[in-house]
N, C-alpha and C. Protein backbone atom coordinates (compact mmCIF):
# COMPACT_ATOMS: atom_id res chain seq x y z
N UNK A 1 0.84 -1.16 0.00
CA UNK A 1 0.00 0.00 0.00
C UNK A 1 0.90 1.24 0.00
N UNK A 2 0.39 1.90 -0.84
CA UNK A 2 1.18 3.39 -1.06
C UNK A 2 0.69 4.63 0.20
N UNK A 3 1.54 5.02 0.52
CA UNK A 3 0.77 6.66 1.09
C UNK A 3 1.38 8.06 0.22
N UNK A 4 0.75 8.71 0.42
CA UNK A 4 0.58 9.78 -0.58
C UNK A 4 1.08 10.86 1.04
N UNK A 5 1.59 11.63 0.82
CA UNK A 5 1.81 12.85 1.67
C UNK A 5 1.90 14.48 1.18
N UNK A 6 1.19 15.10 1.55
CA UNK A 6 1.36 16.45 0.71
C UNK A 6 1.04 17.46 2.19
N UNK A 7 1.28 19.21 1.88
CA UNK A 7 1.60 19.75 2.92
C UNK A 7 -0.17 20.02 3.28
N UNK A 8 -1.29 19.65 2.91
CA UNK A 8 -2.45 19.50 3.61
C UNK A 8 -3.19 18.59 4.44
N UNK A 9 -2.14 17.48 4.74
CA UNK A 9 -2.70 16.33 5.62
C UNK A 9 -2.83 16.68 7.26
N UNK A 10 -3.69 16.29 7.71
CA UNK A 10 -4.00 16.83 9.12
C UNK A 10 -3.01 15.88 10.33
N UNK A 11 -3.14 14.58 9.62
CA UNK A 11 -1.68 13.93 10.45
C UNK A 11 -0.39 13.48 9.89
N UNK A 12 0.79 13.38 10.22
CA UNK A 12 1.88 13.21 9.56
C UNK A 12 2.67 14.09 8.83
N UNK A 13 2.07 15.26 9.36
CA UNK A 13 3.04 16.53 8.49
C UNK A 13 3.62 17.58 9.53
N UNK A 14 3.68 17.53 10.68
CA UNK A 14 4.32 18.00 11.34
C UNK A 14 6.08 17.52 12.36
N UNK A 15 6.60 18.49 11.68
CA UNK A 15 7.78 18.33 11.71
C UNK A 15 8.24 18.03 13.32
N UNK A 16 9.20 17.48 14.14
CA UNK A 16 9.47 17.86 15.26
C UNK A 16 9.34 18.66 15.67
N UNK A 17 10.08 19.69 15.77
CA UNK A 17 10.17 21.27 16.47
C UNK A 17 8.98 21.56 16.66
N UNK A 18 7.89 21.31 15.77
CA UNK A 18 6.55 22.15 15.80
C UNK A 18 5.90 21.09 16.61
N UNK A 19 6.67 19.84 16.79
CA UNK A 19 5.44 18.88 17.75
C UNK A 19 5.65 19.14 18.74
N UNK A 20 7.16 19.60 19.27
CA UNK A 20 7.28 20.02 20.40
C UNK A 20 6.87 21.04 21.50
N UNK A 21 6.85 22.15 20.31
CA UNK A 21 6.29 23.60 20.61
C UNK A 21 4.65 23.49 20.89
N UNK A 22 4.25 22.58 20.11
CA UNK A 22 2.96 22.43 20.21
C UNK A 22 2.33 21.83 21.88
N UNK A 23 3.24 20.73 22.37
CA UNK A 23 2.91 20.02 23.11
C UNK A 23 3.62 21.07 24.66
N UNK A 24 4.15 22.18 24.59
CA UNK A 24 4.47 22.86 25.15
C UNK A 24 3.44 24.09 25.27
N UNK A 25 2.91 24.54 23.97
CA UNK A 25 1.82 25.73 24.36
C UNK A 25 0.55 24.99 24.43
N UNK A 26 0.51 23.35 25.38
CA UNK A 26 -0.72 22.82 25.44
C UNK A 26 -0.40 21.74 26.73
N UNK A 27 0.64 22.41 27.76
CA UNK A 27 0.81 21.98 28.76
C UNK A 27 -0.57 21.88 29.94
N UNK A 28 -1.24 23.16 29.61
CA UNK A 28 -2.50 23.28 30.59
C UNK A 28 -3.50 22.07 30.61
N UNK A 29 -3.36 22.70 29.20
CA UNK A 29 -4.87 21.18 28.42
C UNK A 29 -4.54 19.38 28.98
N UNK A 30 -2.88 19.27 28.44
CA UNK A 30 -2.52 17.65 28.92
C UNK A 30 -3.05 17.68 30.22
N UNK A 31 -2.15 18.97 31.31
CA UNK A 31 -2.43 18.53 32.51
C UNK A 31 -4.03 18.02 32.71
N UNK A 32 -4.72 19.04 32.48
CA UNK A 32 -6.38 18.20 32.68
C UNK A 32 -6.62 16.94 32.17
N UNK A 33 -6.09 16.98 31.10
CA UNK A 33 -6.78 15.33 30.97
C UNK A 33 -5.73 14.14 31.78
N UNK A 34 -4.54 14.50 32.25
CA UNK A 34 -4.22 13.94 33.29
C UNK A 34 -5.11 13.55 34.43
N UNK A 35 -5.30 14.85 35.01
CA UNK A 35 -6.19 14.73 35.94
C UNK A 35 -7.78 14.04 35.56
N UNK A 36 -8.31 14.52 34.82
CA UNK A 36 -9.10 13.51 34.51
C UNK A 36 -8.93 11.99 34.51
N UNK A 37 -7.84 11.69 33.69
CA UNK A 37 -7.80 10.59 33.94
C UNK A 37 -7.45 9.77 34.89
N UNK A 38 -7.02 10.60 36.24
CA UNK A 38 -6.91 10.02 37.59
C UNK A 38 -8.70 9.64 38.10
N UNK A 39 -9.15 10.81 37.64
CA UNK A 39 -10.35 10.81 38.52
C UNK A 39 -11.31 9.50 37.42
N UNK A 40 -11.20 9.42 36.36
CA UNK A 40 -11.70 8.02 35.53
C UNK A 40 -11.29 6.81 36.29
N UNK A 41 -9.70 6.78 37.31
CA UNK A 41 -9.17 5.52 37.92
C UNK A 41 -9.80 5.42 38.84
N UNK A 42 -9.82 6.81 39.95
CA UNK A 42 -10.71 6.56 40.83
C UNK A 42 -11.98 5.78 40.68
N UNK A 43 -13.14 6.36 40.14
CA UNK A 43 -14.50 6.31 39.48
C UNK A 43 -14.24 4.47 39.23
N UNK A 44 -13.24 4.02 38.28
CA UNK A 44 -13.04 2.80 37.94
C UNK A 44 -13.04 1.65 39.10
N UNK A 45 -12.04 1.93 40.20
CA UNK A 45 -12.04 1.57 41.33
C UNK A 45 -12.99 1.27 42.22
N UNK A 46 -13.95 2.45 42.56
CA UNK A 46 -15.06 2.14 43.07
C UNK A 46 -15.76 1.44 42.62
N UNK A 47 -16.04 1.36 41.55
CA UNK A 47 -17.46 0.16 40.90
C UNK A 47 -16.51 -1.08 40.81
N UNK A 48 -15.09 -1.25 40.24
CA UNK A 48 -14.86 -2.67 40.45
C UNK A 48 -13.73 -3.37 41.27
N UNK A 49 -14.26 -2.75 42.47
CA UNK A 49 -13.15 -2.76 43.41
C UNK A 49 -13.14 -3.98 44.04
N UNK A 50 -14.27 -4.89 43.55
CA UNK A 50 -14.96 -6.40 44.47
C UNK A 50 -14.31 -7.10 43.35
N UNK A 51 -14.04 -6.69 41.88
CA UNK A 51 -13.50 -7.48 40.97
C UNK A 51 -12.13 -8.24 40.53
N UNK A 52 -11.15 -6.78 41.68
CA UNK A 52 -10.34 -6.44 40.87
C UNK A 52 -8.90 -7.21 41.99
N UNK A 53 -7.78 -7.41 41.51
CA UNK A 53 -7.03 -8.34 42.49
C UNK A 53 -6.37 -7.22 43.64
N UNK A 54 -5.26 -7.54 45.00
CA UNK A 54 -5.14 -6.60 45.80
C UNK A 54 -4.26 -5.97 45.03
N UNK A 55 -3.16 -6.54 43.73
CA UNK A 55 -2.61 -5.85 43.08
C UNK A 55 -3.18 -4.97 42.02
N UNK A 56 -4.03 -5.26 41.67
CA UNK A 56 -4.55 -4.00 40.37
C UNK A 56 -5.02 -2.75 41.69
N UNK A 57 -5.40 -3.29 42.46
CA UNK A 57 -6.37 -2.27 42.84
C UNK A 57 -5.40 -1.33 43.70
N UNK A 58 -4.17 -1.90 43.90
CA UNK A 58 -3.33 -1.28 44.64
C UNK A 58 -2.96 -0.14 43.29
N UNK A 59 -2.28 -0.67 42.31
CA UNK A 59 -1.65 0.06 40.98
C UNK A 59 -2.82 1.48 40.44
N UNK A 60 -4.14 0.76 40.56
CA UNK A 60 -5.25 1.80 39.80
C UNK A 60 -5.27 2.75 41.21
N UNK A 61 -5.20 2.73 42.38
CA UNK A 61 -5.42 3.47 43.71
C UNK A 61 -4.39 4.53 43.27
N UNK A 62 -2.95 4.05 43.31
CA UNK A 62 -1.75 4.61 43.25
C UNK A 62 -2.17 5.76 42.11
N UNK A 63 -2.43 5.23 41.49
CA UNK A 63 -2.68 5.96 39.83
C UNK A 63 -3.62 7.17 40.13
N UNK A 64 -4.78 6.86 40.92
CA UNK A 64 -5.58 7.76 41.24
C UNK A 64 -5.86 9.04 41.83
N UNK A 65 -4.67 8.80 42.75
CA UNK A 65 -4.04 9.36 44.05
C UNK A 65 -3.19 9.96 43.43
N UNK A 66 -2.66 9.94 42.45
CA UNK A 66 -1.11 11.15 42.41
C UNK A 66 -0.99 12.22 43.11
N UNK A 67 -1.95 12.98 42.86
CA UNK A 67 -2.27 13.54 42.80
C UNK A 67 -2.41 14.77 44.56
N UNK A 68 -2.30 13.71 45.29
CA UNK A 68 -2.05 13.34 46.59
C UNK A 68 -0.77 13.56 47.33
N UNK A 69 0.45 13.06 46.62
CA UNK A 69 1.72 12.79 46.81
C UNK A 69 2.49 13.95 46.71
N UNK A 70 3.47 14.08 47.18
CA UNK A 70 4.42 15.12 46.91
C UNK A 70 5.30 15.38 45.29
N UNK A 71 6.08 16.03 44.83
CA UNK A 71 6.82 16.13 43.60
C UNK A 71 7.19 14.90 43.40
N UNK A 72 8.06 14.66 44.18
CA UNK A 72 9.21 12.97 44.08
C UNK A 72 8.67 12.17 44.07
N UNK A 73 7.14 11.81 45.05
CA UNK A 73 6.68 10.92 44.62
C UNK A 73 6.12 10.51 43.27
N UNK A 74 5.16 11.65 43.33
CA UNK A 74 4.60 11.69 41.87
C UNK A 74 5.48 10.68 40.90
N UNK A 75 6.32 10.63 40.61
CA UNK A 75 7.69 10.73 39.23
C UNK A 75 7.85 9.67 39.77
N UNK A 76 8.20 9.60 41.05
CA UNK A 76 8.74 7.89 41.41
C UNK A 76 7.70 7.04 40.91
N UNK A 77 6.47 7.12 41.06
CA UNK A 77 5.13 6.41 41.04
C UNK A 77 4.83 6.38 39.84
N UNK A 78 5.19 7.03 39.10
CA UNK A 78 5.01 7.31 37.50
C UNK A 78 6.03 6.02 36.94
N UNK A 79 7.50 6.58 37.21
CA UNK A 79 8.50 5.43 37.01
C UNK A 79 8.30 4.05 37.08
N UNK A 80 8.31 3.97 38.61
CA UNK A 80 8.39 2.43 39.15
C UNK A 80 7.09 1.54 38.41
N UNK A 81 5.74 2.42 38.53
CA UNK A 81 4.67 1.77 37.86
C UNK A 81 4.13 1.35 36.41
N UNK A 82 5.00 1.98 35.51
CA UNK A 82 5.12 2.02 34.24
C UNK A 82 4.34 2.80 33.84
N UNK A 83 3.67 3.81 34.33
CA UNK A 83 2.50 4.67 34.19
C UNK A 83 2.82 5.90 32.84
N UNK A 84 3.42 5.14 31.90
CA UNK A 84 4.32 5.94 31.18
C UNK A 84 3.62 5.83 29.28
N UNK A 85 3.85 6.53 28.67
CA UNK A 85 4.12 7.06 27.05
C UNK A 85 5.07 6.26 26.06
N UNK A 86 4.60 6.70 25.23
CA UNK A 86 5.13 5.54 24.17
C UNK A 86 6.43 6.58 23.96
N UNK A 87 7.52 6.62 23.86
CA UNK A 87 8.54 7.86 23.27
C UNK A 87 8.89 8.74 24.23
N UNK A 88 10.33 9.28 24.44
CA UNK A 88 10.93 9.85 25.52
C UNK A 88 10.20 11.18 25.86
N UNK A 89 9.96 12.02 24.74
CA UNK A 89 9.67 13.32 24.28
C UNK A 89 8.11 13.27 25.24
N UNK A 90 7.71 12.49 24.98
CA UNK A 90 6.14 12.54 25.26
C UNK A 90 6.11 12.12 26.87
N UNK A 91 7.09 11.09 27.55
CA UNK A 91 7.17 10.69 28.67
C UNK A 91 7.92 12.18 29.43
N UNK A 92 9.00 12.81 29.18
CA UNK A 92 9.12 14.49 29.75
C UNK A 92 8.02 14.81 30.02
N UNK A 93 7.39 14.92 28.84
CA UNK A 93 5.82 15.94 29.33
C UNK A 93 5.39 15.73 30.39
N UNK A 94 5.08 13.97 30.92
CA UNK A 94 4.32 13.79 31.37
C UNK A 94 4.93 13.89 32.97
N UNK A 95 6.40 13.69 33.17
CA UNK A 95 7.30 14.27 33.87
C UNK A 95 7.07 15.97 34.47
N UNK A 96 6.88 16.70 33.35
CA UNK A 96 6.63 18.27 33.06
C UNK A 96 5.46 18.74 33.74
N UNK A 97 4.35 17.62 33.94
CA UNK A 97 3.13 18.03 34.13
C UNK A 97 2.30 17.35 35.44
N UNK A 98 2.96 16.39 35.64
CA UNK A 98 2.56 15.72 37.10
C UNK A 98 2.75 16.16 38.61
């Protein structure tokens, strides 16, 4: 299969620098859906908290809670848990924003 690329495609045409810059003047926005998505773990937790083993529920708690923790933890808990991004660039951020 062929792909075709030209400078009007909405994905695949942005260069580094501009993904970067981008993901930098949209630090506010990630952070929320961070947080959101703590509060989705929470929410998750409660309804299947009878389901779920003492280890998930320990990992999804942790996850939930960051939020909770001090700087160091945060990052440690991020680290140790694999709570992480596909690509270095994108794992900073999430470093950047926790």
């Amino acid at each position: 299969m062929l792909y075709r690329q030209h400078e009007n495609n909405v994905i695949g045409n942005e260069n580094f620098l501009s993904y970067i810059q981008n993901r930098l003047r949209n630090l506010k926005k990630q952070k929320q859906v961070l947080m959101d998505t703590q509060r989705q773990a929470y929410e998750f937790l409660q309804i299947y908290k009878n389901e779920l083993s003492k280890e998930d529920k320990r990992v999804v708690y942790e996850f939930a809670n960051l939020r909770n923790r001090n700087w160091f933890q945060r990052r440690y808990i991020i680290f140790t848990r694999g709570y992480l991004k596909t690509g270095l660039i994108r794992n900073l951020g999430v470093f950047l924003i926790v």
